[in-house]
C-alpha atoms as a PDB file:
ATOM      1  CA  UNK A   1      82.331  81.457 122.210  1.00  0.00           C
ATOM      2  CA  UNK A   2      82.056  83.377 119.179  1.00  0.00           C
ATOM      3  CA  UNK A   3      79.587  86.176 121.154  1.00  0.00           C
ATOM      4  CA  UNK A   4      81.654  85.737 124.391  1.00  0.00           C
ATOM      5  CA  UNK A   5      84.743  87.264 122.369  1.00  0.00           C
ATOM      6  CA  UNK A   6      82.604  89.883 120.386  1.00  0.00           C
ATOM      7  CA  UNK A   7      81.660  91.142 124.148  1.00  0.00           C
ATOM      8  CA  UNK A   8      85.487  91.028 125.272  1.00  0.00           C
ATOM      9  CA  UNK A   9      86.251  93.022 122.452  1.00  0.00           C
ATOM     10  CA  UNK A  10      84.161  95.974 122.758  1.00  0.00           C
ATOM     11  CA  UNK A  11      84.941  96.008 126.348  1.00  0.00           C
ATOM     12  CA  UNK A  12      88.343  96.617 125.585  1.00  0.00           C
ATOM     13  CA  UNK A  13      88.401  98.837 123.116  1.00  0.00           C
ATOM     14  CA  UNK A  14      86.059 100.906 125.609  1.00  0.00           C
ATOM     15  CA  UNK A  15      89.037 100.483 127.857  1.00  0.00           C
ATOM     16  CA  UNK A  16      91.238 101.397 125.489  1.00  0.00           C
ATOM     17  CA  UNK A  17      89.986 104.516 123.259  1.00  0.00           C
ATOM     18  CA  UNK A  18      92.460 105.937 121.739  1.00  0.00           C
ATOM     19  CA  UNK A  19      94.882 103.418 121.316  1.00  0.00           C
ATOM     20  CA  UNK A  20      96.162 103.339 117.548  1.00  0.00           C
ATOM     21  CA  UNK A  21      95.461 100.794 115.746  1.00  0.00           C
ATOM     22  CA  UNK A  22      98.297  97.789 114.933  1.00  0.00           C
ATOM     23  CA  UNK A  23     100.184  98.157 111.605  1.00  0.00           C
ATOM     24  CA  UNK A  24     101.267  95.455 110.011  1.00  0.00           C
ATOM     25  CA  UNK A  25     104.994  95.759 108.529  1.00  0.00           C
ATOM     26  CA  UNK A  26     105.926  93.815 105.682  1.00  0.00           C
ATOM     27  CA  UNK A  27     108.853  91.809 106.032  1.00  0.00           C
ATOM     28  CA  UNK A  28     108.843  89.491 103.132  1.00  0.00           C
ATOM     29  CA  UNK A  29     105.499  88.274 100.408  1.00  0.00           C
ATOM     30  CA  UNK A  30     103.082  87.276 103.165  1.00  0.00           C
ATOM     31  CA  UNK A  31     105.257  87.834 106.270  1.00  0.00           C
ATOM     32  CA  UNK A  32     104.407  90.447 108.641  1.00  0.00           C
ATOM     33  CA  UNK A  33     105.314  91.555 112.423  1.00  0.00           C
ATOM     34  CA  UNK A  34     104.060  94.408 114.787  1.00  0.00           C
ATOM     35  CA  UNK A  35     106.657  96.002 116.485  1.00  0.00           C
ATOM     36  CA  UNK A  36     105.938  97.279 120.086  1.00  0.00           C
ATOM     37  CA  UNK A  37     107.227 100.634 121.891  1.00  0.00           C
ATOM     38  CA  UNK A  38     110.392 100.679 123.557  1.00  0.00           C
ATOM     39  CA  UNK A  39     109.594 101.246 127.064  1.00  0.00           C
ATOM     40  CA  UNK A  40     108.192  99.856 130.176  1.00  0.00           C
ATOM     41  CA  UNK A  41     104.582  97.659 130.391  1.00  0.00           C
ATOM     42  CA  UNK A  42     102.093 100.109 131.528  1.00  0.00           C
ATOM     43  CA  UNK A  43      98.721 100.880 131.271  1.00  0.00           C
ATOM     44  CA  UNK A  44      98.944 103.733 128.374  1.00  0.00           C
ATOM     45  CA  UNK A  45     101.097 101.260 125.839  1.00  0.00           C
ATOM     46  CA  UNK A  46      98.733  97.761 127.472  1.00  0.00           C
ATOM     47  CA  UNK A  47     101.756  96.627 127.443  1.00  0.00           C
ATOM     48  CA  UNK A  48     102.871  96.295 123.547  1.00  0.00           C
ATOM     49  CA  UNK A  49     106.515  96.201 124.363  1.00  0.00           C
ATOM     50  CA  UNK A  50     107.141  93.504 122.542  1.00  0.00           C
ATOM     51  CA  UNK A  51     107.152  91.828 118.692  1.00  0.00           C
ATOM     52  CA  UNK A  52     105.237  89.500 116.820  1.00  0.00           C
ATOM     53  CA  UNK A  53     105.083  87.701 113.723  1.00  0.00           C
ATOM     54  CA  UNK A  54     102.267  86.701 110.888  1.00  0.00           C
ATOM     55  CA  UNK A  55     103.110  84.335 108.341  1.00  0.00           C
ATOM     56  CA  UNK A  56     100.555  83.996 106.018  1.00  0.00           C
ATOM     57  CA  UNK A  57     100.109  80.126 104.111  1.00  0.00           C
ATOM     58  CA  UNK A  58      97.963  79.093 102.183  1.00  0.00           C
ATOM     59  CA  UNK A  59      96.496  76.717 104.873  1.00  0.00           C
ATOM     60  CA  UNK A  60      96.162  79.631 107.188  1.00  0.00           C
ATOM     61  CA  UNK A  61      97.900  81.688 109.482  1.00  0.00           C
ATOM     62  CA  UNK A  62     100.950  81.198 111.866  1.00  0.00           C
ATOM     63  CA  UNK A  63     101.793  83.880 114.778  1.00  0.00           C
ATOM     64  CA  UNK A  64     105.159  84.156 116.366  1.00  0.00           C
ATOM     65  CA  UNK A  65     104.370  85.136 119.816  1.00  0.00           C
ATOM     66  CA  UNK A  66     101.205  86.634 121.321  1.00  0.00           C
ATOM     67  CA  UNK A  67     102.046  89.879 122.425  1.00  0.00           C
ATOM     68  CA  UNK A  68     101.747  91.513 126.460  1.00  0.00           C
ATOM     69  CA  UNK A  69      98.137  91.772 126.776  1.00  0.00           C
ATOM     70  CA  UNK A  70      94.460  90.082 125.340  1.00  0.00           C
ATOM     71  CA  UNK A  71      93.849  93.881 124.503  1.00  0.00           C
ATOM     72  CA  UNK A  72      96.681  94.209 121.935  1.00  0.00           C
ATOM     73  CA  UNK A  73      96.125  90.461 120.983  1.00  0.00           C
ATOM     74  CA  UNK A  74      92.975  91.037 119.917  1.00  0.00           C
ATOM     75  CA  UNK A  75      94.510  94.104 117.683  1.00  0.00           C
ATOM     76  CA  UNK A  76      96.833  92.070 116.264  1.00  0.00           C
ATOM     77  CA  UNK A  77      94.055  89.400 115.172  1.00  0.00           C
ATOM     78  CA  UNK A  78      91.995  92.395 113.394  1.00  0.00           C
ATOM     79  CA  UNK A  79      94.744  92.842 111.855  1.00  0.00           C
ATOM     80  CA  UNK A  80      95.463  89.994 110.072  1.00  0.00           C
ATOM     81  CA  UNK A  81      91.809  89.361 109.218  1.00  0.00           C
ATOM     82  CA  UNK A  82      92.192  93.113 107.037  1.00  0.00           C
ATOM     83  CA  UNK A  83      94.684  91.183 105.350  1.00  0.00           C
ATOM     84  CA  UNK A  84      93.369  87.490 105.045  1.00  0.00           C
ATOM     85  CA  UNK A  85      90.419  85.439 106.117  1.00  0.00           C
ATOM     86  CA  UNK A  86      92.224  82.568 106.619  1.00  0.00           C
ATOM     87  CA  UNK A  87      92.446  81.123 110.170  1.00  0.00           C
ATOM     88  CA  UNK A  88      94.897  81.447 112.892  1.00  0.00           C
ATOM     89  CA  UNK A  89      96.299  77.824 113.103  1.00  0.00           C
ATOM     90  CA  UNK A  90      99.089  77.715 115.480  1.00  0.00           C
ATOM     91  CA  UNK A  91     101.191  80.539 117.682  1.00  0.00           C
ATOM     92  CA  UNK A  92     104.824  79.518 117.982  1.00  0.00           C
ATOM     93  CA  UNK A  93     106.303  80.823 121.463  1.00  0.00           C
ATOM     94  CA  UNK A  94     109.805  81.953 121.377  1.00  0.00           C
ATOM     95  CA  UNK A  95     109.573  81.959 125.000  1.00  0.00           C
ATOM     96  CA  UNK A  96     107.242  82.284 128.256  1.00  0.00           C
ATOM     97  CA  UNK A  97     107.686  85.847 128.671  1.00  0.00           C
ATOM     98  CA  UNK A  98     104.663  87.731 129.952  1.00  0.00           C
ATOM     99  CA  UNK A  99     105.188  90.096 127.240  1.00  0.00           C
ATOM    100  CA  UNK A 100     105.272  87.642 124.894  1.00  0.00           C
ATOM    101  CA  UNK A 101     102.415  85.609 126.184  1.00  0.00           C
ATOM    102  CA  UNK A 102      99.187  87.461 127.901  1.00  0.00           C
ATOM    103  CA  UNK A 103      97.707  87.716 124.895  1.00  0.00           C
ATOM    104  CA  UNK A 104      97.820  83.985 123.992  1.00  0.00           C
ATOM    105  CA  UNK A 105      94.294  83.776 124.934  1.00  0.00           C
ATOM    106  CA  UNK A 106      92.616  85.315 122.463  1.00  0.00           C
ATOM    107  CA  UNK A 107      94.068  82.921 119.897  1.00  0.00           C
ATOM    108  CA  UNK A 108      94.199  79.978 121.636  1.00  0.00           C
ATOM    109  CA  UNK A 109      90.300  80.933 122.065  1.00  0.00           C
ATOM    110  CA  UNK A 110      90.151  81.305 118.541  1.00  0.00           C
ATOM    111  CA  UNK A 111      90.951  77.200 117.670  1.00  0.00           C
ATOM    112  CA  UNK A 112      94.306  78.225 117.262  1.00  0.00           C
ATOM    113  CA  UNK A 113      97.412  75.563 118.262  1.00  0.00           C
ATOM    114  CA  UNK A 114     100.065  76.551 120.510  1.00  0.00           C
ATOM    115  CA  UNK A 115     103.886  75.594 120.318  1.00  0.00           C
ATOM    116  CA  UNK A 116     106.498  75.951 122.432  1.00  0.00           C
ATOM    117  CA  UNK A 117     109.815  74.214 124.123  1.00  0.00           C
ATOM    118  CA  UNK A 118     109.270  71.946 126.837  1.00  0.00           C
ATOM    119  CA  UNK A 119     111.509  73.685 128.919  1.00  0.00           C
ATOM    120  CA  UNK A 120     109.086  76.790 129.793  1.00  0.00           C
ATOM    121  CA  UNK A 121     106.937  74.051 131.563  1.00  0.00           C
ATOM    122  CA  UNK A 122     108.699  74.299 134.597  1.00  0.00           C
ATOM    123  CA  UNK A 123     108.176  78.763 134.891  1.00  0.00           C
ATOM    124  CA  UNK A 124     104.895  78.770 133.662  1.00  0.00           C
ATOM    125  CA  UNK A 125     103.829  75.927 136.685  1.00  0.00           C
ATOM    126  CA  UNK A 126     105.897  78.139 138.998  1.00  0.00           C
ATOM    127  CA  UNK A 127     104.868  80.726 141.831  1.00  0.00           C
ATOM    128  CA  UNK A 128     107.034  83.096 139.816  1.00  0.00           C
ATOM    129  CA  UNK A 129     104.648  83.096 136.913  1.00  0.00           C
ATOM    130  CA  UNK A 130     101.319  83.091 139.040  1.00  0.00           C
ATOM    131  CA  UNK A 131     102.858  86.213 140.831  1.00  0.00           C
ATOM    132  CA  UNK A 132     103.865  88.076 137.899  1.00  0.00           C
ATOM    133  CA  UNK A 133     100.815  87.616 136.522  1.00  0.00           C
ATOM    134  CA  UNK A 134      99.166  88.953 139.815  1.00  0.00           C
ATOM    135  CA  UNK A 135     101.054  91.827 139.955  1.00  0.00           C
ATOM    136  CA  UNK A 136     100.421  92.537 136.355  1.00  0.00           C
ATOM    137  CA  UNK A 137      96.584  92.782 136.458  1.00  0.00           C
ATOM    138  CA  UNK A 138      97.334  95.818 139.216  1.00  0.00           C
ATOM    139  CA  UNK A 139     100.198  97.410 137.369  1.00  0.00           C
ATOM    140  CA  UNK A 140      98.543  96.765 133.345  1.00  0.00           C
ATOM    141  CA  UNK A 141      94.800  97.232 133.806  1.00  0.00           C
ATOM    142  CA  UNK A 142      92.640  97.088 132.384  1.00  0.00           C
ATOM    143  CA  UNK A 143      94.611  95.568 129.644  1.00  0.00           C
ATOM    144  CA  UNK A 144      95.951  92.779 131.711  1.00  0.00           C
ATOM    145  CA  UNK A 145      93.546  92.023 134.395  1.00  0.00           C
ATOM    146  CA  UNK A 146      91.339  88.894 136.330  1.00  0.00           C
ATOM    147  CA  UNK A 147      90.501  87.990 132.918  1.00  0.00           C
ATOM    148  CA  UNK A 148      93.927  87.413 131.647  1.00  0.00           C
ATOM    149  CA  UNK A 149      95.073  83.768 131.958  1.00  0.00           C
ATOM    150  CA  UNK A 150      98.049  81.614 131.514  1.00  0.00           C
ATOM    151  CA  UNK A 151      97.896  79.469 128.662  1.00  0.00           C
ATOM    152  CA  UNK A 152     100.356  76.437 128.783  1.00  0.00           C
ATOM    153  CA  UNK A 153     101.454  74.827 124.882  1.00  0.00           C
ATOM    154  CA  UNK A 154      99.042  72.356 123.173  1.00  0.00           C
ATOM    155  CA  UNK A 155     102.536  71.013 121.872  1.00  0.00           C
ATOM    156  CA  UNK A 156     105.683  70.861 123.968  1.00  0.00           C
ATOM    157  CA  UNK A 157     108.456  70.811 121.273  1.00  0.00           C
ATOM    158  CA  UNK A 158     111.520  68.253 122.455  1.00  0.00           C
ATOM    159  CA  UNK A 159     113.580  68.923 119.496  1.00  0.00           C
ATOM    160  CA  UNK A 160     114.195  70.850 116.625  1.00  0.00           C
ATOM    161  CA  UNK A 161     111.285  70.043 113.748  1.00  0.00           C
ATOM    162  CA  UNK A 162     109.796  71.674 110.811  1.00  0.00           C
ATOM    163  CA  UNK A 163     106.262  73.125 110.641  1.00  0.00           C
ATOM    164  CA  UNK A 164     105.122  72.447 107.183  1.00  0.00           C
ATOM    165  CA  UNK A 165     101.719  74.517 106.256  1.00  0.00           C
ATOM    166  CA  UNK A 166     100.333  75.097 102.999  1.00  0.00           C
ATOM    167  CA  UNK A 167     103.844  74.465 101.668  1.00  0.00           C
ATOM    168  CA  UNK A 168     105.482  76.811 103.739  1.00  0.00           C
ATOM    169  CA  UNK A 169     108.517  75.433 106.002  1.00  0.00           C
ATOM    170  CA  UNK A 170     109.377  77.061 108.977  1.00  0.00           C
ATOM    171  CA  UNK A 171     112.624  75.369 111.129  1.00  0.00           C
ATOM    172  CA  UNK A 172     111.696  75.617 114.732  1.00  0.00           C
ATOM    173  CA  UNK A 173     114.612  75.685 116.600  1.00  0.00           C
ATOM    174  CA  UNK A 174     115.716  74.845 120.217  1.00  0.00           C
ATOM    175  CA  UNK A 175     118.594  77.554 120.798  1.00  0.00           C
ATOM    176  CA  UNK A 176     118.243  77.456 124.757  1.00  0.00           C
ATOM    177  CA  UNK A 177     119.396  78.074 127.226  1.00  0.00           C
ATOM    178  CA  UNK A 178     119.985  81.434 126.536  1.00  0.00           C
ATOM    179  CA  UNK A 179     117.884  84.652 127.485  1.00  0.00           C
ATOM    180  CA  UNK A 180     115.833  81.754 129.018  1.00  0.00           C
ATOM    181  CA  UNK A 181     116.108  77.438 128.924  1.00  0.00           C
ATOM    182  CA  UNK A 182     112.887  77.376 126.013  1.00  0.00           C
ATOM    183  CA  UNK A 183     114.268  79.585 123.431  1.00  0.00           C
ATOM    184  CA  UNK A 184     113.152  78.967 120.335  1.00  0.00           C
ATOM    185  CA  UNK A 185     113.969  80.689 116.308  1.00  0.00           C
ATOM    186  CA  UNK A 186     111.560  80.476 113.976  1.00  0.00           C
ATOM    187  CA  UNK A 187     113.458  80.217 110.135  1.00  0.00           C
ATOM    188  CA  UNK A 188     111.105  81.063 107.051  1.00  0.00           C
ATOM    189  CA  UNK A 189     112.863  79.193 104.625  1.00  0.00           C
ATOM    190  CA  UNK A 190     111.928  80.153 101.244  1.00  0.00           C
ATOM    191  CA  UNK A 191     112.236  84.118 102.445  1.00  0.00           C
ATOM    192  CA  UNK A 192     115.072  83.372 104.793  1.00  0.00           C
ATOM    193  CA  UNK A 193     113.297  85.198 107.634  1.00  0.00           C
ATOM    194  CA  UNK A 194     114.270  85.012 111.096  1.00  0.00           C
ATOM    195  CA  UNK A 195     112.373  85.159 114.063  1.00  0.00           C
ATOM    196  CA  UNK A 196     114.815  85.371 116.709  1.00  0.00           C
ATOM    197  CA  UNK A 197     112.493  86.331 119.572  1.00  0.00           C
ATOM    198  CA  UNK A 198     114.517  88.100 122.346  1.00  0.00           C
ATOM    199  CA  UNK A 199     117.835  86.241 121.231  1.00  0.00           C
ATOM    200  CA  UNK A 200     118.264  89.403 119.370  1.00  0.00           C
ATOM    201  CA  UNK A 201     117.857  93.253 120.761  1.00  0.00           C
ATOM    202  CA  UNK A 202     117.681  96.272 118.222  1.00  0.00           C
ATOM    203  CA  UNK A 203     117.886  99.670 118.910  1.00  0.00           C
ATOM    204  CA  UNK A 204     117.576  99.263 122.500  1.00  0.00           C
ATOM    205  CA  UNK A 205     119.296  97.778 125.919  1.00  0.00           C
ATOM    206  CA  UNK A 206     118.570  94.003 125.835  1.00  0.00           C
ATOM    207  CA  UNK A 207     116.999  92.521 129.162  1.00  0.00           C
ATOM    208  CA  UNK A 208     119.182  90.055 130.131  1.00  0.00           C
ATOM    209  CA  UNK A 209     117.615  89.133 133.725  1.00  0.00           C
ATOM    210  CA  UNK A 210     118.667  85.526 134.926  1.00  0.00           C
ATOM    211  CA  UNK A 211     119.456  84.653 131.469  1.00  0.00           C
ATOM    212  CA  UNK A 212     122.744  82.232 130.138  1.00  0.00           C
ATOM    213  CA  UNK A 213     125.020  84.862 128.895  1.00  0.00           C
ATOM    214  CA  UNK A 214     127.232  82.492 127.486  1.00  0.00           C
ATOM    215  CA  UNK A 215     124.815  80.528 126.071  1.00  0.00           C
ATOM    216  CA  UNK A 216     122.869  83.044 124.864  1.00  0.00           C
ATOM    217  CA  UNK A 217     126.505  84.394 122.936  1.00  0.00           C
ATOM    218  CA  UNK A 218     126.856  81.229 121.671  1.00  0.00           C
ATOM    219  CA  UNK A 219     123.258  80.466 120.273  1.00  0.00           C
ATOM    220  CA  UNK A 220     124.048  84.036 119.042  1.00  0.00           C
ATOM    221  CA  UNK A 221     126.945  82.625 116.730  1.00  0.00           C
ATOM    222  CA  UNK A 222     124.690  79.852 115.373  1.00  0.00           C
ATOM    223  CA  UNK A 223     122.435  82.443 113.918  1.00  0.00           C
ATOM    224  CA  UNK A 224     124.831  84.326 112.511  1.00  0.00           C
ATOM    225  CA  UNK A 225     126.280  81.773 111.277  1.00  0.00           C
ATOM    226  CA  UNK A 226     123.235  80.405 108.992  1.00  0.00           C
ATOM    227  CA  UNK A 227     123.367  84.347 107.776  1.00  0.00           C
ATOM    228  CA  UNK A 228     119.335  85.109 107.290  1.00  0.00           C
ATOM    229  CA  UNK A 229     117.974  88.004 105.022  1.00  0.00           C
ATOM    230  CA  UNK A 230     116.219  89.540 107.335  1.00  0.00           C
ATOM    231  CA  UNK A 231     115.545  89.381 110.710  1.00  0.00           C
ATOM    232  CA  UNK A 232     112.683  90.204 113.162  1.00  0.00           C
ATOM    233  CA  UNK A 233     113.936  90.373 117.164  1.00  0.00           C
ATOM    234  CA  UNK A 234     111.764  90.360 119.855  1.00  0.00           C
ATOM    235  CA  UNK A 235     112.440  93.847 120.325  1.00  0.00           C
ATOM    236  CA  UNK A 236     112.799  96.569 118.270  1.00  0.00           C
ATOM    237  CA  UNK A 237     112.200  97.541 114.181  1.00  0.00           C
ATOM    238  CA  UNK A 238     113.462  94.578 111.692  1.00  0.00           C
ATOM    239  CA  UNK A 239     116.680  94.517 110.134  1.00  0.00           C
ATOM    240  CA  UNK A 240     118.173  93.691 106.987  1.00  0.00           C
ATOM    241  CA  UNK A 241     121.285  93.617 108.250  1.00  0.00           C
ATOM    242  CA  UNK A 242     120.681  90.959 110.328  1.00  0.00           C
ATOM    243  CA  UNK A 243     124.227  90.056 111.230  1.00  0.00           C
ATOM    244  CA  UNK A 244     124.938  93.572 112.412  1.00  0.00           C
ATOM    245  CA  UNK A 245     122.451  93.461 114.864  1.00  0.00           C
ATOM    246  CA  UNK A 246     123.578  90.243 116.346  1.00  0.00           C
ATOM    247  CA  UNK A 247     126.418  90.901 116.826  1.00  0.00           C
ATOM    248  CA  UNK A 248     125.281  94.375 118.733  1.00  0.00           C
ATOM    249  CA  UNK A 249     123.772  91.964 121.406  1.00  0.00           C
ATOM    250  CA  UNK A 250     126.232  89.217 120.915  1.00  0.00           C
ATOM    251  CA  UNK A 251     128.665  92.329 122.078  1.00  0.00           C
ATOM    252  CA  UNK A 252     127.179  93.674 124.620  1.00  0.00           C
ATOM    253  CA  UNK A 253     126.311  90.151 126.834  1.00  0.00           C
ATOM    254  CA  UNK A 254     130.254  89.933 126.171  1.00  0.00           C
ATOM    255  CA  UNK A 255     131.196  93.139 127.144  1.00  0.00           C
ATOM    256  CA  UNK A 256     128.754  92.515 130.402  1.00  0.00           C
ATOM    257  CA  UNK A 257     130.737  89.421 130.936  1.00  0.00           C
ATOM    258  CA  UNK A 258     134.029  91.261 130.493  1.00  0.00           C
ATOM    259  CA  UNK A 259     133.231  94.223 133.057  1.00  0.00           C
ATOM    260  CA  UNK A 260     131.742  92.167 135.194  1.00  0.00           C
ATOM    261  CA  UNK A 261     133.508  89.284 135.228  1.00  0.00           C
ATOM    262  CA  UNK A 262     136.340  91.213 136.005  1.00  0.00           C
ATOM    263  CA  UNK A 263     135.084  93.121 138.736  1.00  0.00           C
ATOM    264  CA  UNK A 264     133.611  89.323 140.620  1.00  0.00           C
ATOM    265  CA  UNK A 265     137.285  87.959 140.137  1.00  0.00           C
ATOM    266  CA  UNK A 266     139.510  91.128 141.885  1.00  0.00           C
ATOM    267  CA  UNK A 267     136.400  91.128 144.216  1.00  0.00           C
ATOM    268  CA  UNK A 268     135.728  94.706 143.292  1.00  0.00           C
ATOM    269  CA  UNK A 269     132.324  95.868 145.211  1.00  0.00           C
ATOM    270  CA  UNK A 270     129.675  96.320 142.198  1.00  0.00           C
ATOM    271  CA  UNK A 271     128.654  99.514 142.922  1.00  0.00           C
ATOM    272  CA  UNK A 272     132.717 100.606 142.101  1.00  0.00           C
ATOM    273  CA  UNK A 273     132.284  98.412 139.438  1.00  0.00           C
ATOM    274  CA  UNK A 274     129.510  99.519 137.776  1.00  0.00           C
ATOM    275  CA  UNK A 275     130.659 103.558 138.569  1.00  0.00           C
ATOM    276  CA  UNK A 276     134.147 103.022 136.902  1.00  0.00           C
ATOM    277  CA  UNK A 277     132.740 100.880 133.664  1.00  0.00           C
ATOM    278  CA  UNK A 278     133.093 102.828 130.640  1.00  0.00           C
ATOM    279  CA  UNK A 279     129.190 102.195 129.399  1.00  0.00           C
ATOM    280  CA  UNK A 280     129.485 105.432 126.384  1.00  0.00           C
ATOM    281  CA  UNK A 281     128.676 102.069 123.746  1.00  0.00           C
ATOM    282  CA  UNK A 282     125.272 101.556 124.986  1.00  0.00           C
ATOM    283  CA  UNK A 283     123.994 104.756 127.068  1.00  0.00           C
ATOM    284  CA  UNK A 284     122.314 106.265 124.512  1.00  0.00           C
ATOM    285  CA  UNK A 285     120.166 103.636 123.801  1.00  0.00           C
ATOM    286  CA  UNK A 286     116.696 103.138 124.621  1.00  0.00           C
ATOM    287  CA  UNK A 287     115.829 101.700 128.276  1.00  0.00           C
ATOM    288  CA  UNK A 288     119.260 102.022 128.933  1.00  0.00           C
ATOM    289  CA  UNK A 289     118.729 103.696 132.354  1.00  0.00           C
ATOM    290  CA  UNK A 290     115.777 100.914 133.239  1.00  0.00           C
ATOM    291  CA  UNK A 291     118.010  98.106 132.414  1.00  0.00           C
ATOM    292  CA  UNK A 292     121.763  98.591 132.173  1.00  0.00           C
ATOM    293  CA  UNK A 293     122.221  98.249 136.150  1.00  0.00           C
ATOM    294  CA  UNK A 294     120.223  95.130 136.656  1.00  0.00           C
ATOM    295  CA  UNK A 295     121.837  93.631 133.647  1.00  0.00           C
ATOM    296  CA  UNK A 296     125.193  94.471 134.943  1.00  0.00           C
ATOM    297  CA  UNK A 297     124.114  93.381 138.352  1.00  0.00           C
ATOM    298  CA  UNK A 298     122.830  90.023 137.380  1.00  0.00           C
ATOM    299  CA  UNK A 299     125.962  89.026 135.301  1.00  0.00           C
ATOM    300  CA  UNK A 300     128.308  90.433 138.385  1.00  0.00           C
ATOM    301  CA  UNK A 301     126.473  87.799 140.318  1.00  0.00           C
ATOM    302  CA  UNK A 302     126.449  85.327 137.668  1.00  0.00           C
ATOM    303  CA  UNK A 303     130.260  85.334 137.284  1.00  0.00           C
ATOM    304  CA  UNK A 304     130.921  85.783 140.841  1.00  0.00           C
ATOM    305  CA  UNK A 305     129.448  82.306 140.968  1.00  0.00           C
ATOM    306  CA  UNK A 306     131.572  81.154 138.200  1.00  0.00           C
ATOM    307  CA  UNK A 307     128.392  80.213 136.710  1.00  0.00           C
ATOM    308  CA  UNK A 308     128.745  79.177 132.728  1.00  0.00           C
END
């Protein structure tokens, strides 16, 4: 195994030249994350769009999420060996994502165990996640390609718990459904670090897709409710005013809601809608062109349902 990932690796980094390497950015003593680019998956970026956590213990090594390809995965483990030799023993999924998740491989490859909510059993068993992940070794390679694989949890999480390694107690925490039925938190209690996964949007449009708006507002409220020190989103650069940026998304999902919600009841047509909202709040923010109009479009239908 060991030579079969040695091999992997230089292939990719042939693939790859001249992609720079990770940074890790300190957080708290011996908590790290990687922050991804704010844009679109593609081949240039291999699809580092998205965060992830290191938590160092002195037992070894937990990740929070896996990043969007086995290429950037792979980074993100050379990383954290230039910082400890310890192992790699678990990845906690905030959700099934594919940017979250292609690069599970290379850890789970690694001995490492996997956690996540039960609820992202029935997506990643779906067509919808076989086809994505099609379509993504055209649109990502060679980062993301017939090599790439779906990795399912070695632990399906029911309810809340606490993962205690080398000491260290981190609250995993059911807060789904929300921007999808798994979401989970991951709370560093000593440090009072928050990894709210993509719960929480900085410095850029959320994507809100088929997501629970109002569930998602209101899992939004619990967090900032428990008030952390810091918090890493799934998105973004971390914040120490946590409950500042939460309330950003918490805002926007509601002003979404508002709008649209609106618009469904007087049976406005969405593209009036959508030409008539007042959007100067959020326009200037990152992937706002990409993703405002879906978002808007998805909660339009979503209240036009009457859906919660």
């Amino acid at each position: 195994m060991r030579t079969w990932l040695i091999a992997v690796h230089a292939l990719w980094t042939a693939t790859t030249a001249g992609a720079a390497p990770l940074t890790l950015q300190p957080v708290a003593p011996d908590i790290w994350f990687v922050q991804g680019e704010a844009a679109l998956g593609s081949p240039e970026n291999r699809n580092f769009i998205s965060n992830a956590g290191v938590i160092v213990t002195p037992a070894g090594v937990v990740v929070v999420d896996a990043l969007g390809s086995p290429a950037v995965a792979m980074d993100l483990l050379d990383a954290i060996r230039r910082v400890t030799p310890l192992p790699v023993r678990y990845v906690v999924l905030t959700h099934y994502h594919a940017d979250h998740i292609y690069g599970l491989q290379v850890f789970k490859d690694q001995g490492a165990t996997v956690l996540a909510h039960e609820a992202a059993r029935e997506y990643l068993q779906s067509d919808t996640a076989r086809l994505r992940l099609q379509a993504s070794r055209a649109s990502l390679a060679p980062a993301v390609d017939a090599r790439t694989r779906l990795v399912p949890a070695d632990r399906w999480l029911r309810t809340d718990e606490v993962l205690d390694l080398g000491g260290v107690r981190l609250q995993l925490r059911h807060v789904g459904p929300a921007h999808t039925p798994e979401d989970l938190t991951v709370f560093v209690e000593g440090a009072r670090v928050l990894f709210a996964g993509d719960l929480a949007f900085r410095g850029r449009i959320p994507y809100v897709g088929q997501a629970d708006s109002r569930g998602w507002i209101a899992a939004l409220a619990r967090l900032i409710d428990n008030a952390p020190a810091a918090i890493v989103p799934g998105h973004g650069p971390m914040s120490t005013e946590a409950l500042a940026d939460l309330r950003m998304t918490r805002d926007y999902l509601q002003y979404l809601r508002d709008t649209m919600g609106r618009a469904a009841a007087d049976m406005q047509p969405f593209e009036e809608a959508y030409a008539t909202t007042d959007w100067s709040a959020y326009e200037q923010l990152p992937l706002f062109k990409a993703a405002n109009r879906m978002n808007a479009y998805n909660t339009y239908l979503l209240m036009e349902r009457n859906a919660p």
